[in-house]
C-alpha atoms as a PDB file:
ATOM      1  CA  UNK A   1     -27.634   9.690-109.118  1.00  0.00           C
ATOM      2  CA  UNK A   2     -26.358   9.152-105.541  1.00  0.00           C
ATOM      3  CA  UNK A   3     -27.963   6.955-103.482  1.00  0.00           C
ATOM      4  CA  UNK A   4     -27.887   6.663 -99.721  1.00  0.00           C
ATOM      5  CA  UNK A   5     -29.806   3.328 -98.056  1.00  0.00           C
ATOM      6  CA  UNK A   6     -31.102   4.586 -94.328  1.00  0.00           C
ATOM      7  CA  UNK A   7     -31.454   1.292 -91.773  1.00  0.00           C
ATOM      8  CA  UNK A   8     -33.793   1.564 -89.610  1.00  0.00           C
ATOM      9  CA  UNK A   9     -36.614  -0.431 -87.099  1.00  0.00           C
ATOM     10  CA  UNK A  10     -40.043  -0.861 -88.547  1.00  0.00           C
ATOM     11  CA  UNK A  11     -42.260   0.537 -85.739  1.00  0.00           C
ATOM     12  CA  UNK A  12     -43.962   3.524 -86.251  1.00  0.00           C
ATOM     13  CA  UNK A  13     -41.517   6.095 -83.744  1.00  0.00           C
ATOM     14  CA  UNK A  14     -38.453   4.383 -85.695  1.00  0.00           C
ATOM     15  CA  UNK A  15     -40.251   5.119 -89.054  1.00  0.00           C
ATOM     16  CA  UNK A  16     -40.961   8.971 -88.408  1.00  0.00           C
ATOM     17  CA  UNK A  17     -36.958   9.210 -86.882  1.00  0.00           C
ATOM     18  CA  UNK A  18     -35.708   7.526 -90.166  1.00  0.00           C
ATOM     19  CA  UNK A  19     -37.909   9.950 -92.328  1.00  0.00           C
ATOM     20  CA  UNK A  20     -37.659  13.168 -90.740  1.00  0.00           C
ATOM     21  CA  UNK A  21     -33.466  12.493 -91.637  1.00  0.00           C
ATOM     22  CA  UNK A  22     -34.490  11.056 -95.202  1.00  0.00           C
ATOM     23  CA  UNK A  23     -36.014  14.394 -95.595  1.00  0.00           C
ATOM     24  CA  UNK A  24     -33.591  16.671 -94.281  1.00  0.00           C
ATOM     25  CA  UNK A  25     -30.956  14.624 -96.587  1.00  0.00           C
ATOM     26  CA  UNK A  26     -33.286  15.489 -99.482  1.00  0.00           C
ATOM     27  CA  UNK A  27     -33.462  19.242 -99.016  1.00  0.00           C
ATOM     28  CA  UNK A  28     -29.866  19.375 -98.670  1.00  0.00           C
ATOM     29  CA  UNK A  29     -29.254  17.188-101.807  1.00  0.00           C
ATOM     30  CA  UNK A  30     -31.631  17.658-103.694  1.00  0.00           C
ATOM     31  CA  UNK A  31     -29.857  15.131-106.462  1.00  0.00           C
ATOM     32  CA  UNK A  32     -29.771  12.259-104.060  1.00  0.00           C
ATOM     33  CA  UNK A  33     -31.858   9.532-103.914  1.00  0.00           C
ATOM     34  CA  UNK A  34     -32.647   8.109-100.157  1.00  0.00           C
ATOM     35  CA  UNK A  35     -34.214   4.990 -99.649  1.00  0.00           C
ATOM     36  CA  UNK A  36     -35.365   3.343 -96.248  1.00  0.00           C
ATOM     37  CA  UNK A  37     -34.451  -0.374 -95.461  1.00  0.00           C
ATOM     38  CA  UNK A  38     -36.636  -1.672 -92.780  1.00  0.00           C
ATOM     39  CA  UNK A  39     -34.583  -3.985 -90.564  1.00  0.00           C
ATOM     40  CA  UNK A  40     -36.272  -6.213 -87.733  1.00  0.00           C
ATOM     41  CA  UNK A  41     -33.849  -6.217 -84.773  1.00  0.00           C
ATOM     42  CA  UNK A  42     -34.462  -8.593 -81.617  1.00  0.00           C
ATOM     43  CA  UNK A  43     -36.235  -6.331 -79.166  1.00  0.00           C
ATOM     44  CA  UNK A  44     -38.866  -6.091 -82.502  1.00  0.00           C
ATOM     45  CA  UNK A  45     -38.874 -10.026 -82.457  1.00  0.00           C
ATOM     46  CA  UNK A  46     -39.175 -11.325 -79.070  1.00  0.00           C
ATOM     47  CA  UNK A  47     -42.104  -8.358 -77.791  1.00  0.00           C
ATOM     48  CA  UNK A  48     -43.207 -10.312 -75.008  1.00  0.00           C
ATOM     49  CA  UNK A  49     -39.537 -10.498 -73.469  1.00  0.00           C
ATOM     50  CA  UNK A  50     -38.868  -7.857 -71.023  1.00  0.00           C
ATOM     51  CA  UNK A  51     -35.369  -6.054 -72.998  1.00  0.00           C
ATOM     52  CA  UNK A  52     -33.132  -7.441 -69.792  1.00  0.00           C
ATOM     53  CA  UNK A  53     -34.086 -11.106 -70.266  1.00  0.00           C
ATOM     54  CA  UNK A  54     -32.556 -10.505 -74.289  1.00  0.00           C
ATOM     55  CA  UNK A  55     -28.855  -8.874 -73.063  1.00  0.00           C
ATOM     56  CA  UNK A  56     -29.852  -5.313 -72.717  1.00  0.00           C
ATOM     57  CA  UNK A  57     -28.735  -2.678 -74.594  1.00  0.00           C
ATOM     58  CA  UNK A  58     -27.956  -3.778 -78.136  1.00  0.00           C
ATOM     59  CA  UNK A  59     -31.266  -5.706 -78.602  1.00  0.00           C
ATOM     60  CA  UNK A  60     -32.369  -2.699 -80.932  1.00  0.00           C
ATOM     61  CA  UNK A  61     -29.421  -1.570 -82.551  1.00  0.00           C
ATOM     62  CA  UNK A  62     -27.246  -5.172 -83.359  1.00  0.00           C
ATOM     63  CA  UNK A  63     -28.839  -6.413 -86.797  1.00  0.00           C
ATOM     64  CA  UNK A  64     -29.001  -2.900 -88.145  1.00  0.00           C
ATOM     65  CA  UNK A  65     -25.248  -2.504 -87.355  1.00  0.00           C
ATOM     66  CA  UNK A  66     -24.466  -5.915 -89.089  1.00  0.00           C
ATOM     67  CA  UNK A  67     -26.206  -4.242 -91.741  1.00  0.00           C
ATOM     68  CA  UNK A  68     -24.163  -1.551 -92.407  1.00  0.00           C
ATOM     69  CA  UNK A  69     -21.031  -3.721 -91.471  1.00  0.00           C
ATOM     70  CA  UNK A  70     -21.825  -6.061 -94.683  1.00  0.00           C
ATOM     71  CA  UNK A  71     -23.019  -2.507 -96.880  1.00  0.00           C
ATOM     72  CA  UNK A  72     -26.234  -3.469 -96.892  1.00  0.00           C
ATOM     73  CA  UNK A  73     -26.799   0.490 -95.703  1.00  0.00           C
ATOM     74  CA  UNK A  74     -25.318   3.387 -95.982  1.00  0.00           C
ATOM     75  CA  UNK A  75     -26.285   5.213 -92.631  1.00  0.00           C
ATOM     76  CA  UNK A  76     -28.143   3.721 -89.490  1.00  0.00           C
ATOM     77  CA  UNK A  77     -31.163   5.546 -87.876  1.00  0.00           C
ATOM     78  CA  UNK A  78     -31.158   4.988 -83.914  1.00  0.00           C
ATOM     79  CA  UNK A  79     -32.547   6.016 -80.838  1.00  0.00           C
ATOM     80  CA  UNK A  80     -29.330   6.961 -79.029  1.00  0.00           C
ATOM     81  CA  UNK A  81     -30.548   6.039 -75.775  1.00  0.00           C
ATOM     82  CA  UNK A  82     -30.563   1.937 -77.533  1.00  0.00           C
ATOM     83  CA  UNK A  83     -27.259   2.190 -78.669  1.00  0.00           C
ATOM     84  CA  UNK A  84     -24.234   0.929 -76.268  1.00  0.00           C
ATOM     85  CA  UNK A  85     -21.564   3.002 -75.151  1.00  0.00           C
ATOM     86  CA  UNK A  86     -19.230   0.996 -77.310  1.00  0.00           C
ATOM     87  CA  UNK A  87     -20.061   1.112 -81.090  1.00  0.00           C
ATOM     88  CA  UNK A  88     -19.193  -1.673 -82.853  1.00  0.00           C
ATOM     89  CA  UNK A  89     -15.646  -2.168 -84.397  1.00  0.00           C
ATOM     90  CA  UNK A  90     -15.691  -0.620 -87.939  1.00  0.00           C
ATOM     91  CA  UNK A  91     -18.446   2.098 -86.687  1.00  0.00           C
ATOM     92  CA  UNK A  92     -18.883   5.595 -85.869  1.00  0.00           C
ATOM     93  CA  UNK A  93     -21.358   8.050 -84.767  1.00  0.00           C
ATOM     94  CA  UNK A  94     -21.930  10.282 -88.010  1.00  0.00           C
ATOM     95  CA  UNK A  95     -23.850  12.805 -86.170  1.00  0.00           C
ATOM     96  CA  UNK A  96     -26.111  13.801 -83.533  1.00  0.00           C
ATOM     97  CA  UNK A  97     -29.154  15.810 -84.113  1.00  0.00           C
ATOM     98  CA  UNK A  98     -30.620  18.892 -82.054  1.00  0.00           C
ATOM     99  CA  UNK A  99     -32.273  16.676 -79.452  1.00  0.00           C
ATOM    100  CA  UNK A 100     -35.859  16.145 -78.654  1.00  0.00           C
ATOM    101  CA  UNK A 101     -37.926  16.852 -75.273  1.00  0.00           C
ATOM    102  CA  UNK A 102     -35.514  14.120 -73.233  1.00  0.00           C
ATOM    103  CA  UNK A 103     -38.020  14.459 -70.309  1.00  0.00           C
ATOM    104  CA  UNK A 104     -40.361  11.592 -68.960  1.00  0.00           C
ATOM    105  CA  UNK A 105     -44.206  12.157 -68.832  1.00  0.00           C
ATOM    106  CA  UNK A 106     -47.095  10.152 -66.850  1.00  0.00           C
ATOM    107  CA  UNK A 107     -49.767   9.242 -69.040  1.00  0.00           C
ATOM    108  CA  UNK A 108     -53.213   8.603 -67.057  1.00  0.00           C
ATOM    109  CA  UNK A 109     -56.570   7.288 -67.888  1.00  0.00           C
ATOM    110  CA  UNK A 110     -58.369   9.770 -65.324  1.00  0.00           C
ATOM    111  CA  UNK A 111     -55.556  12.772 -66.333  1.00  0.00           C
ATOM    112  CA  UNK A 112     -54.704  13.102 -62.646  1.00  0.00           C
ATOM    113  CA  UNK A 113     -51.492  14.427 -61.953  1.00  0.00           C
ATOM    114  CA  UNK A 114     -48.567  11.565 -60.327  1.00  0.00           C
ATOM    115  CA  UNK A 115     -49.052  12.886 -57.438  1.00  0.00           C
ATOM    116  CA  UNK A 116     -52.927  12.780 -57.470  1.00  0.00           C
ATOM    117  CA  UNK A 117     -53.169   9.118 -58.407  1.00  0.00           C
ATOM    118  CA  UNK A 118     -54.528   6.906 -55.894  1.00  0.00           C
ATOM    119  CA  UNK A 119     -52.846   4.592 -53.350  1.00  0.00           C
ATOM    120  CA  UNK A 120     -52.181   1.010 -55.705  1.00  0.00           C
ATOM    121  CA  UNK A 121     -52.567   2.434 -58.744  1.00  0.00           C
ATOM    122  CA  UNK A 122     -50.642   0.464 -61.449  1.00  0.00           C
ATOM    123  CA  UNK A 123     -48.377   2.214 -63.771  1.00  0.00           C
ATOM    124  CA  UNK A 124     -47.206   0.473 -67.079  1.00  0.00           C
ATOM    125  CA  UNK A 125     -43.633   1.254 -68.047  1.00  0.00           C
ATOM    126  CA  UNK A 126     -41.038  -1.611 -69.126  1.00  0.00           C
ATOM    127  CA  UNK A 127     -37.748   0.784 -68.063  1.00  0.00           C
ATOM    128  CA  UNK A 128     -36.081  -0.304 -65.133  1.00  0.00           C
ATOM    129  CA  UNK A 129     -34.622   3.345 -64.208  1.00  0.00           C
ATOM    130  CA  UNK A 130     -38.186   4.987 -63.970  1.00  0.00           C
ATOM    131  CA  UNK A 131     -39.830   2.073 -62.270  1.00  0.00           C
ATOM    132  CA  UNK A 132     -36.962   2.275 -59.441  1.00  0.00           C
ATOM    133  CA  UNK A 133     -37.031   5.831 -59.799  1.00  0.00           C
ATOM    134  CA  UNK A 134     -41.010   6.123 -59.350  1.00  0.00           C
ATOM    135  CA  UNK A 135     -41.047   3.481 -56.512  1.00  0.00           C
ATOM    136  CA  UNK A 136     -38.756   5.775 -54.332  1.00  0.00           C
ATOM    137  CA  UNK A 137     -40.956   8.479 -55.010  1.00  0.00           C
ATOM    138  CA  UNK A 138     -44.472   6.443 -54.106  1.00  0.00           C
ATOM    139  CA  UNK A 139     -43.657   3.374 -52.868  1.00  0.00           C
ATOM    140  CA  UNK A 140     -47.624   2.869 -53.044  1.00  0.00           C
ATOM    141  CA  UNK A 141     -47.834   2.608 -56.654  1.00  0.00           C
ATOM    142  CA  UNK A 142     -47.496  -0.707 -58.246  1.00  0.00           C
ATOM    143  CA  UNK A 143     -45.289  -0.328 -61.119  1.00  0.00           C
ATOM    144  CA  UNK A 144     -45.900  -3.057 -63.926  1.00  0.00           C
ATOM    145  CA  UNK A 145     -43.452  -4.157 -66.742  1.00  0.00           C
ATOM    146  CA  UNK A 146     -45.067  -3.349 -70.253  1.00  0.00           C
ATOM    147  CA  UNK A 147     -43.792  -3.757 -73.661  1.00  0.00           C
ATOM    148  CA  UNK A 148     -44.591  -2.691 -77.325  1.00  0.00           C
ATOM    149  CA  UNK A 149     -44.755   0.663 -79.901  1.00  0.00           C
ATOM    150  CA  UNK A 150     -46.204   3.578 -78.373  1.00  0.00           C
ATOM    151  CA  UNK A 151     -49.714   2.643 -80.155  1.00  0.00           C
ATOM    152  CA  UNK A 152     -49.922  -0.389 -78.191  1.00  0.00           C
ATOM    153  CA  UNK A 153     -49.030   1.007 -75.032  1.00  0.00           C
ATOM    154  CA  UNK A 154     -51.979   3.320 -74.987  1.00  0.00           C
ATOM    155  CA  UNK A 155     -53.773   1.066 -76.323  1.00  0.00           C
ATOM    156  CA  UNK A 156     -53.477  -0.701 -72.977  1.00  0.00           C
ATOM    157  CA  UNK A 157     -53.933   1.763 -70.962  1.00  0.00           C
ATOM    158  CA  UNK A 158     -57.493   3.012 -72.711  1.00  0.00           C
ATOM    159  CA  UNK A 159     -58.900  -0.812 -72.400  1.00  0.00           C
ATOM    160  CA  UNK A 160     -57.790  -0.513 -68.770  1.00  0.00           C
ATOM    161  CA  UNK A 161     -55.050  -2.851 -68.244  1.00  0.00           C
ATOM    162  CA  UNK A 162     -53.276   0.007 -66.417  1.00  0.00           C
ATOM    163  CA  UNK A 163     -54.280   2.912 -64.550  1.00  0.00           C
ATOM    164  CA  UNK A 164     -51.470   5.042 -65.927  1.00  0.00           C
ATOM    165  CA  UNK A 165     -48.413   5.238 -68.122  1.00  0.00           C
ATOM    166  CA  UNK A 166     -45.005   6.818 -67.961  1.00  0.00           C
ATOM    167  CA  UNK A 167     -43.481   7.148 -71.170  1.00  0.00           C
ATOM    168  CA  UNK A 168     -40.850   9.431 -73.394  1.00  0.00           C
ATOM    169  CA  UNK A 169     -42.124  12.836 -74.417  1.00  0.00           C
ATOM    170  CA  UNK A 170     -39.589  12.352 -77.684  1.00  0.00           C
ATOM    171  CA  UNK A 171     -41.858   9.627 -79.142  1.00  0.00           C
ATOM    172  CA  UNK A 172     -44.725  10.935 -78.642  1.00  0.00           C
ATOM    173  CA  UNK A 173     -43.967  14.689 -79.543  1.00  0.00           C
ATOM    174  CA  UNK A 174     -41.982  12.770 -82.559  1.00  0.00           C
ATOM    175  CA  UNK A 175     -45.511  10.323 -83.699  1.00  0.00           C
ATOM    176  CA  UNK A 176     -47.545  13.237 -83.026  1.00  0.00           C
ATOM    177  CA  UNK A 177     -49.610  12.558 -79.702  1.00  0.00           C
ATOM    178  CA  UNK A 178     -48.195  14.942 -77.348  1.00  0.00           C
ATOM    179  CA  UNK A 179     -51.831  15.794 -76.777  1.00  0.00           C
ATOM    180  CA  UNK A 180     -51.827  12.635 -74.642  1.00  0.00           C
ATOM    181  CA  UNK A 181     -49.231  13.809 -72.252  1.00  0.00           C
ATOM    182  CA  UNK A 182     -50.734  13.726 -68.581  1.00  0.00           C
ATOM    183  CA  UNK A 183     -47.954  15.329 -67.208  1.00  0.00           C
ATOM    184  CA  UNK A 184     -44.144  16.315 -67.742  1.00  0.00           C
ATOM    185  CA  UNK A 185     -42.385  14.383 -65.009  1.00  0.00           C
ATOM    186  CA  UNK A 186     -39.934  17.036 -63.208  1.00  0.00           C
ATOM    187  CA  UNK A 187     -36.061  15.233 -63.023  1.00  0.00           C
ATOM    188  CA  UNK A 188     -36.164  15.992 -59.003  1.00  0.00           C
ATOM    189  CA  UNK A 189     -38.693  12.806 -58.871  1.00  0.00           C
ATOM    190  CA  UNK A 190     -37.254  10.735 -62.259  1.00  0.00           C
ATOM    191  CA  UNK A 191     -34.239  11.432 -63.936  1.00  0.00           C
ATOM    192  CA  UNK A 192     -34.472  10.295 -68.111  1.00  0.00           C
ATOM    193  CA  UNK A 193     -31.974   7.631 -69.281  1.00  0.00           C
ATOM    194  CA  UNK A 194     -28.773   8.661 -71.155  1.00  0.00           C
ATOM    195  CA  UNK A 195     -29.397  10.266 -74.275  1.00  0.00           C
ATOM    196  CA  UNK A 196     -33.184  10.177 -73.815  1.00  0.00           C
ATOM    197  CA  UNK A 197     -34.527  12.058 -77.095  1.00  0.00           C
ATOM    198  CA  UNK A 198     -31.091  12.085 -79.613  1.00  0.00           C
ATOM    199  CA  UNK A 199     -30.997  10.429 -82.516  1.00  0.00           C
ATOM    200  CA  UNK A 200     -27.278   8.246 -83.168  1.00  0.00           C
ATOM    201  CA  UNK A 201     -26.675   8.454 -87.036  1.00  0.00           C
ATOM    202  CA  UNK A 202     -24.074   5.671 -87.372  1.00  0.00           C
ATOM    203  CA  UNK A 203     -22.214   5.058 -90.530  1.00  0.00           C
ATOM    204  CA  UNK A 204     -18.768   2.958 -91.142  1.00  0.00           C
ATOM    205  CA  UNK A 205     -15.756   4.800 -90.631  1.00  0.00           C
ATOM    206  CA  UNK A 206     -13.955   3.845 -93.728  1.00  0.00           C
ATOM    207  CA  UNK A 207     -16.499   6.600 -95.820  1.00  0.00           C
ATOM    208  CA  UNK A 208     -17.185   9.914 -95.910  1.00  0.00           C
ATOM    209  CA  UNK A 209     -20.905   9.921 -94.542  1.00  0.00           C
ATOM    210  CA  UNK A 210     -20.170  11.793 -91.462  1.00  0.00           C
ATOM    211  CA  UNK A 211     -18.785  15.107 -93.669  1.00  0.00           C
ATOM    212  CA  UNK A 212     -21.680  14.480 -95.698  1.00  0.00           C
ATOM    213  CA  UNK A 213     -24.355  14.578 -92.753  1.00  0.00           C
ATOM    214  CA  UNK A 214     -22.095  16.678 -90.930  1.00  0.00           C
ATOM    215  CA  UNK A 215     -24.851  19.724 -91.609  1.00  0.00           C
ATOM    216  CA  UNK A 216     -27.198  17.264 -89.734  1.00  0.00           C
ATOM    217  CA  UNK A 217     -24.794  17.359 -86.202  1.00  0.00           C
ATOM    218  CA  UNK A 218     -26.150  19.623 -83.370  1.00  0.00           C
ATOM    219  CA  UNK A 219     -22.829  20.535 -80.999  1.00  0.00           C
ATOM    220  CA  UNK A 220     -24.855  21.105 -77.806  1.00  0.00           C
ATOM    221  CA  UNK A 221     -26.983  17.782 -78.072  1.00  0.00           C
ATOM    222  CA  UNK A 222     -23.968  16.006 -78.732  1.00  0.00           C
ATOM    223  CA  UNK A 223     -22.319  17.710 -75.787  1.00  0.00           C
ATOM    224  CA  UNK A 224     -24.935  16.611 -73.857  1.00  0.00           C
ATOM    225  CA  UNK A 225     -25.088  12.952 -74.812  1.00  0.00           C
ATOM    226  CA  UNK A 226     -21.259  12.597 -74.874  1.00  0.00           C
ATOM    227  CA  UNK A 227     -21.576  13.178 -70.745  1.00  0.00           C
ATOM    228  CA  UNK A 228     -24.526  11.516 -70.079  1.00  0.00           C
ATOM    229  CA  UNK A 229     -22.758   8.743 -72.043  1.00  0.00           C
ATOM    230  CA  UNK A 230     -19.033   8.740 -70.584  1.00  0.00           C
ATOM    231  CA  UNK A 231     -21.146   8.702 -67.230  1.00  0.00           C
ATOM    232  CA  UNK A 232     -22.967   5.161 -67.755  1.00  0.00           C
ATOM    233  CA  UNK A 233     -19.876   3.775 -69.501  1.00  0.00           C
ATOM    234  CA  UNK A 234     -17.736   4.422 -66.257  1.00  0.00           C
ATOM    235  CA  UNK A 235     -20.265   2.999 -64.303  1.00  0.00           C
ATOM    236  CA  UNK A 236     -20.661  -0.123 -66.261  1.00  0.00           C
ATOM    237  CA  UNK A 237     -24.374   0.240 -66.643  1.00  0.00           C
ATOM    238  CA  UNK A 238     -26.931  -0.668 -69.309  1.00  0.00           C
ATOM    239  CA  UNK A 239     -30.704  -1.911 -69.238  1.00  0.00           C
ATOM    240  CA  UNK A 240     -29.731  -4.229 -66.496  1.00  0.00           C
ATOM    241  CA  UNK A 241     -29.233  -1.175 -63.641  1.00  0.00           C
ATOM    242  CA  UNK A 242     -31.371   1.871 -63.156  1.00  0.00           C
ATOM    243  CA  UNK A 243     -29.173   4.621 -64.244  1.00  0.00           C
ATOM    244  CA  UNK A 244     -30.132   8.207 -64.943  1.00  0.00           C
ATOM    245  CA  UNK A 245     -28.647  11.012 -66.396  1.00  0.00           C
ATOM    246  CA  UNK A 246     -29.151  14.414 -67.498  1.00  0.00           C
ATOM    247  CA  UNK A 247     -27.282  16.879 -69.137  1.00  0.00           C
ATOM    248  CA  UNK A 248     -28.060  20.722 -69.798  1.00  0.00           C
ATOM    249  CA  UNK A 249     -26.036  23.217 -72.092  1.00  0.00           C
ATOM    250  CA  UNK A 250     -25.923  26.515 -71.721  1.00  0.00           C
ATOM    251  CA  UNK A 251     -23.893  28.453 -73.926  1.00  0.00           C
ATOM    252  CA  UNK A 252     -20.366  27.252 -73.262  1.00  0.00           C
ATOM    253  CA  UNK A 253     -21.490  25.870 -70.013  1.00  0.00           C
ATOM    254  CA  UNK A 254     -22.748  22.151 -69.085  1.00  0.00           C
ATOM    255  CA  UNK A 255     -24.220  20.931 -66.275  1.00  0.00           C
ATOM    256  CA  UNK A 256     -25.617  17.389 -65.258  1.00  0.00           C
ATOM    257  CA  UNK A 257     -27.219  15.417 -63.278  1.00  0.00           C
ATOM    258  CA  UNK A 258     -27.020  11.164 -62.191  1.00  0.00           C
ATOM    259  CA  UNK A 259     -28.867   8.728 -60.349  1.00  0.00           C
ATOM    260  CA  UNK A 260     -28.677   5.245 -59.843  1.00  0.00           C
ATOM    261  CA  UNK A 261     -31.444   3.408 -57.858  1.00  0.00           C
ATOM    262  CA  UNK A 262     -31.829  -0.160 -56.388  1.00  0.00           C
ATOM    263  CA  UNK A 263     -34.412  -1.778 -58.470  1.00  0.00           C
ATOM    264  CA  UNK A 264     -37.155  -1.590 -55.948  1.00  0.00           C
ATOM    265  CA  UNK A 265     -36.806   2.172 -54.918  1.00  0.00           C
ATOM    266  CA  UNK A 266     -35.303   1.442 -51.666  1.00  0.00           C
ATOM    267  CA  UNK A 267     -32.020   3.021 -51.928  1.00  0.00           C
ATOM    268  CA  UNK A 268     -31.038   5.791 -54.304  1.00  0.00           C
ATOM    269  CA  UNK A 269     -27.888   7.621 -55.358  1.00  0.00           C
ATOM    270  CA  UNK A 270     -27.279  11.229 -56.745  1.00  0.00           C
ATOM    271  CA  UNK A 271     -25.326  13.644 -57.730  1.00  0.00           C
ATOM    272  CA  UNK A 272     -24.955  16.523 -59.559  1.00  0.00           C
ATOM    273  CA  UNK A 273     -21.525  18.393 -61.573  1.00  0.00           C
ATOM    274  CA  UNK A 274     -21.032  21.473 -63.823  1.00  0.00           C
ATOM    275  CA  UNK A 275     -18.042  22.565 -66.121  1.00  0.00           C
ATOM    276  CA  UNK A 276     -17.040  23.340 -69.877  1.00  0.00           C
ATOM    277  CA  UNK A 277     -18.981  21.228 -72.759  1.00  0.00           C
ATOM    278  CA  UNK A 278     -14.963  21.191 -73.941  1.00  0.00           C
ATOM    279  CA  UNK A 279     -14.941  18.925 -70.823  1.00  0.00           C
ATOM    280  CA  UNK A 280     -18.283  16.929 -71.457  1.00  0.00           C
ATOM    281  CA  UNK A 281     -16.736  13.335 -71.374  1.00  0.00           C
ATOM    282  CA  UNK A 282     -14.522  14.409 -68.422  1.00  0.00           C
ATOM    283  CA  UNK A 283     -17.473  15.789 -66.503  1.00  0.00           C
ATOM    284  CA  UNK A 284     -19.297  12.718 -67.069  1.00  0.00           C
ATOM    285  CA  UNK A 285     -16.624  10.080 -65.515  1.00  0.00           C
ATOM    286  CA  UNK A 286     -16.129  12.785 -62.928  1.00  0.00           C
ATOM    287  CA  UNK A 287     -19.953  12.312 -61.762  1.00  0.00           C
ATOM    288  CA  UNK A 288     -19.768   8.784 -61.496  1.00  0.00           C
ATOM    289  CA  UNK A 289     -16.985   8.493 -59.698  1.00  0.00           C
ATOM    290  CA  UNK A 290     -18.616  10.922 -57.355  1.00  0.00           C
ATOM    291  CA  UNK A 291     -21.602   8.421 -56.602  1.00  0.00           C
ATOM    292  CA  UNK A 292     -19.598   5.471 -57.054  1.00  0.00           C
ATOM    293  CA  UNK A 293     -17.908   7.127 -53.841  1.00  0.00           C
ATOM    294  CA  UNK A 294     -21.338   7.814 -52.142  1.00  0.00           C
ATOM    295  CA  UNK A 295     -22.486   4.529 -52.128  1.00  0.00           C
ATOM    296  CA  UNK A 296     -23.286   3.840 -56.278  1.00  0.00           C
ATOM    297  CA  UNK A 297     -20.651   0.984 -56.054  1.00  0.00           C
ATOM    298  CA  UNK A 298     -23.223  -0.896 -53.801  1.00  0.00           C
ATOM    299  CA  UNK A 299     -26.113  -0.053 -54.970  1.00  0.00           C
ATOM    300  CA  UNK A 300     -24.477  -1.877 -58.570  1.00  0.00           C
ATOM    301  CA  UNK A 301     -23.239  -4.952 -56.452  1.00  0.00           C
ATOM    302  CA  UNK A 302     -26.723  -5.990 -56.004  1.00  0.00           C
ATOM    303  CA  UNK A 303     -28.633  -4.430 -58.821  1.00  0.00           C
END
C-alpha cells in the first residue's frame, strides 16, 4: 500500500488544513494510506515573539520544508499567506486549493460594529498590515500586538484583555467558529495579506506528487495568489512592511487590488489593475510598480 506522510504545524487551524487534504487524498485513493507528521516550526516555539522580531515570513514554513528536503514527508500542508515568495531550492508548489473566505473580520466583546466601537478601544491583532491599515482608518483605536492559535486569542478577548479582535475569516470558518465573527471587514477600510485563505501544498520537484494532487489544484485561486504574490515579491515585502493585496477572478477576467501603509497609519498607498488571469503574474508586478511610482518606494524606505 502507498503511503503519503503530510507535514504539517500542530495548532488546531494547521490540524483541520492538514486533514481536510488527508481526506480528500483518501476519497480519491481510496488504497492509500495518509499519515500526518506534526512538525513544530519557530513561530510555534518562540509564541511570545512578535513574528518580525524571528525574520518574518518563513518562521512557519522553514522546518517543515527541511522536512520534506531530507524525505521525512511526502507533501507539506501550509497556509500560503506563511510561505515566502521564493520556495526553497529543491521545492515546488504541488497545488493550490479553491480558496477560503480571504477577508478580515473584527471580533468584539460588546458585538459592535468597527465603526461603533468607542474612542480608545484596544484591538488585539499581531499583523502589521491590518494594524497600519486600521490606524488610518481610526486613528483613535489603540491597536495592540497579540499572538497565539485562534483559541487563545478569544480566549483573551472574553477575559477582557482586549476590547476587540480582528482576525482571518479562513481560520475561523476552517475551526468552525464563524459564529464568532463580529463583522466582515470591507477591503475599502483593510485590504487581506497575499494569499489570505489558500492553502500551498508543497512537495519536492524531483517526484510526481503534484500530478498526483493535481485533482486537488483550483485554477482561479491559484490565479489569484500567483498576482497577489508576484505583487509583494516585486515590492520586496514580507511580515516586516504592511502590504495588502487582493485579487478577484471572474471568469477569464482578474482584477486586484494593493496597499502598502506606513506602520502607524499615517501615510497609505493604493492602487488598483485588471487584465487576463493568463496575465496574473504580469498584472501583479504591473501594480506595484504603479504604487512604487505613487509614493510606495517611500513609504518602504522607512517602514
Amino acid at each position: 500500500m502507498t503511503t503519503i506522510r503530510i507535514g504539517t504545524r500542530g495548532s488546531s487551524l494547521a490540524l483541520a488544513q492538514a486533514n481536510w487534504v488527508k481526506r480528500q487524498i483518501q476519497n480519491q485513493y481510496p488504497e492509500t494510506s495518509v499519515e500526518l507528521v506534526v512538525i513544530k516550526t519557530s513561530g510555534d516555539r518562540f509564541v511570545d515573539a512578535a513574528i518580525q522580531a524571528m525574520g518574518g515570513k518563513g518562521v512557519f514554513t522553514k522546518e517543515i520544508e527541511e522536512a520534506l528536503l531530507r524525505r521525512e514527508i511526502d507533501v507539506a500542508v501550509h497556509s500560503m499567506k506563511d510561505l515566502p515568495t521564493d520556495l526553497a531550492p529543491g521545492l515546488v508548489i504541488a497545488a493550490v486549493p479553491h480558496r477560503e473566505d480571504p477577508r478580515d473580520v473584527l471580533i468584539s466583546r460588546g458585538r459592535a460594529g468597527l465603526s461603533g466601537l468607542q474612542s480608545g478601544a484596544t484591538i488585539g491583532t499581531g499583523s502589521l498590515r491590518r494594524q497600519a491599515q486600521l490606524r488610518h482608518y481610526r486613528a483613535d483605536l489603540s491597536l495592540v500586538p497579540i499572538r497565539g492559535n485562534v483559541d487563545t486569542r478569544l480566549k483573551k478577548l472574553d477575559a477582557g484583555e482586549v476590547d476587540a479582535l480582528v482576525m482571518a475569516a479562513a481560520g475561523l470558518k476552517r475551526l468552525g467558529r464563524e459564529d464568532r465573527i463580529t463583522e466582515y471587514i470591507a477591503p475599502e477600510i483593510c485590504v487581506s495579506a497575499v494569499a489570505q485563505g489558500a492553502l500551498a501544498l508543497e512537495a519536492r520537484e524531483d517526484e510526481a506528487q503534484r500530478g498526483r494532487l493535481s485533482f486537488l489544484h483550483h485554477d482561479a485561486t491559484f490565479a489569484e495568489v500567483t498576482a497577489e504574490r508576484s505583487f509583494l515579491k516585486r515590492l520586496g515585502g514580507g511580515c516586516h512592511v504592511p502590504v495588502g493585496a487582493r485579487a478577484y477572478v471572474e471568469g477569464d477576467y482578474l482584477r486586484m487590488k494593493g496597499v502598502v501603509a506606513c506602520p502607524d497609519g499615517s501615510a497609505l498607498c493604493g492602487g488598483a489593475t485588471s487584465g487576463s488571469i493568463a496575465d496574473a503574474a504580469q498584472l501583479g508586478e504591473q501594480l506595484a510598480e504603479q504604487l512604487l511610482r505613487d509614493g510606495a518606494d517611500k513609504i518602504l524606505a522607512i517602514s
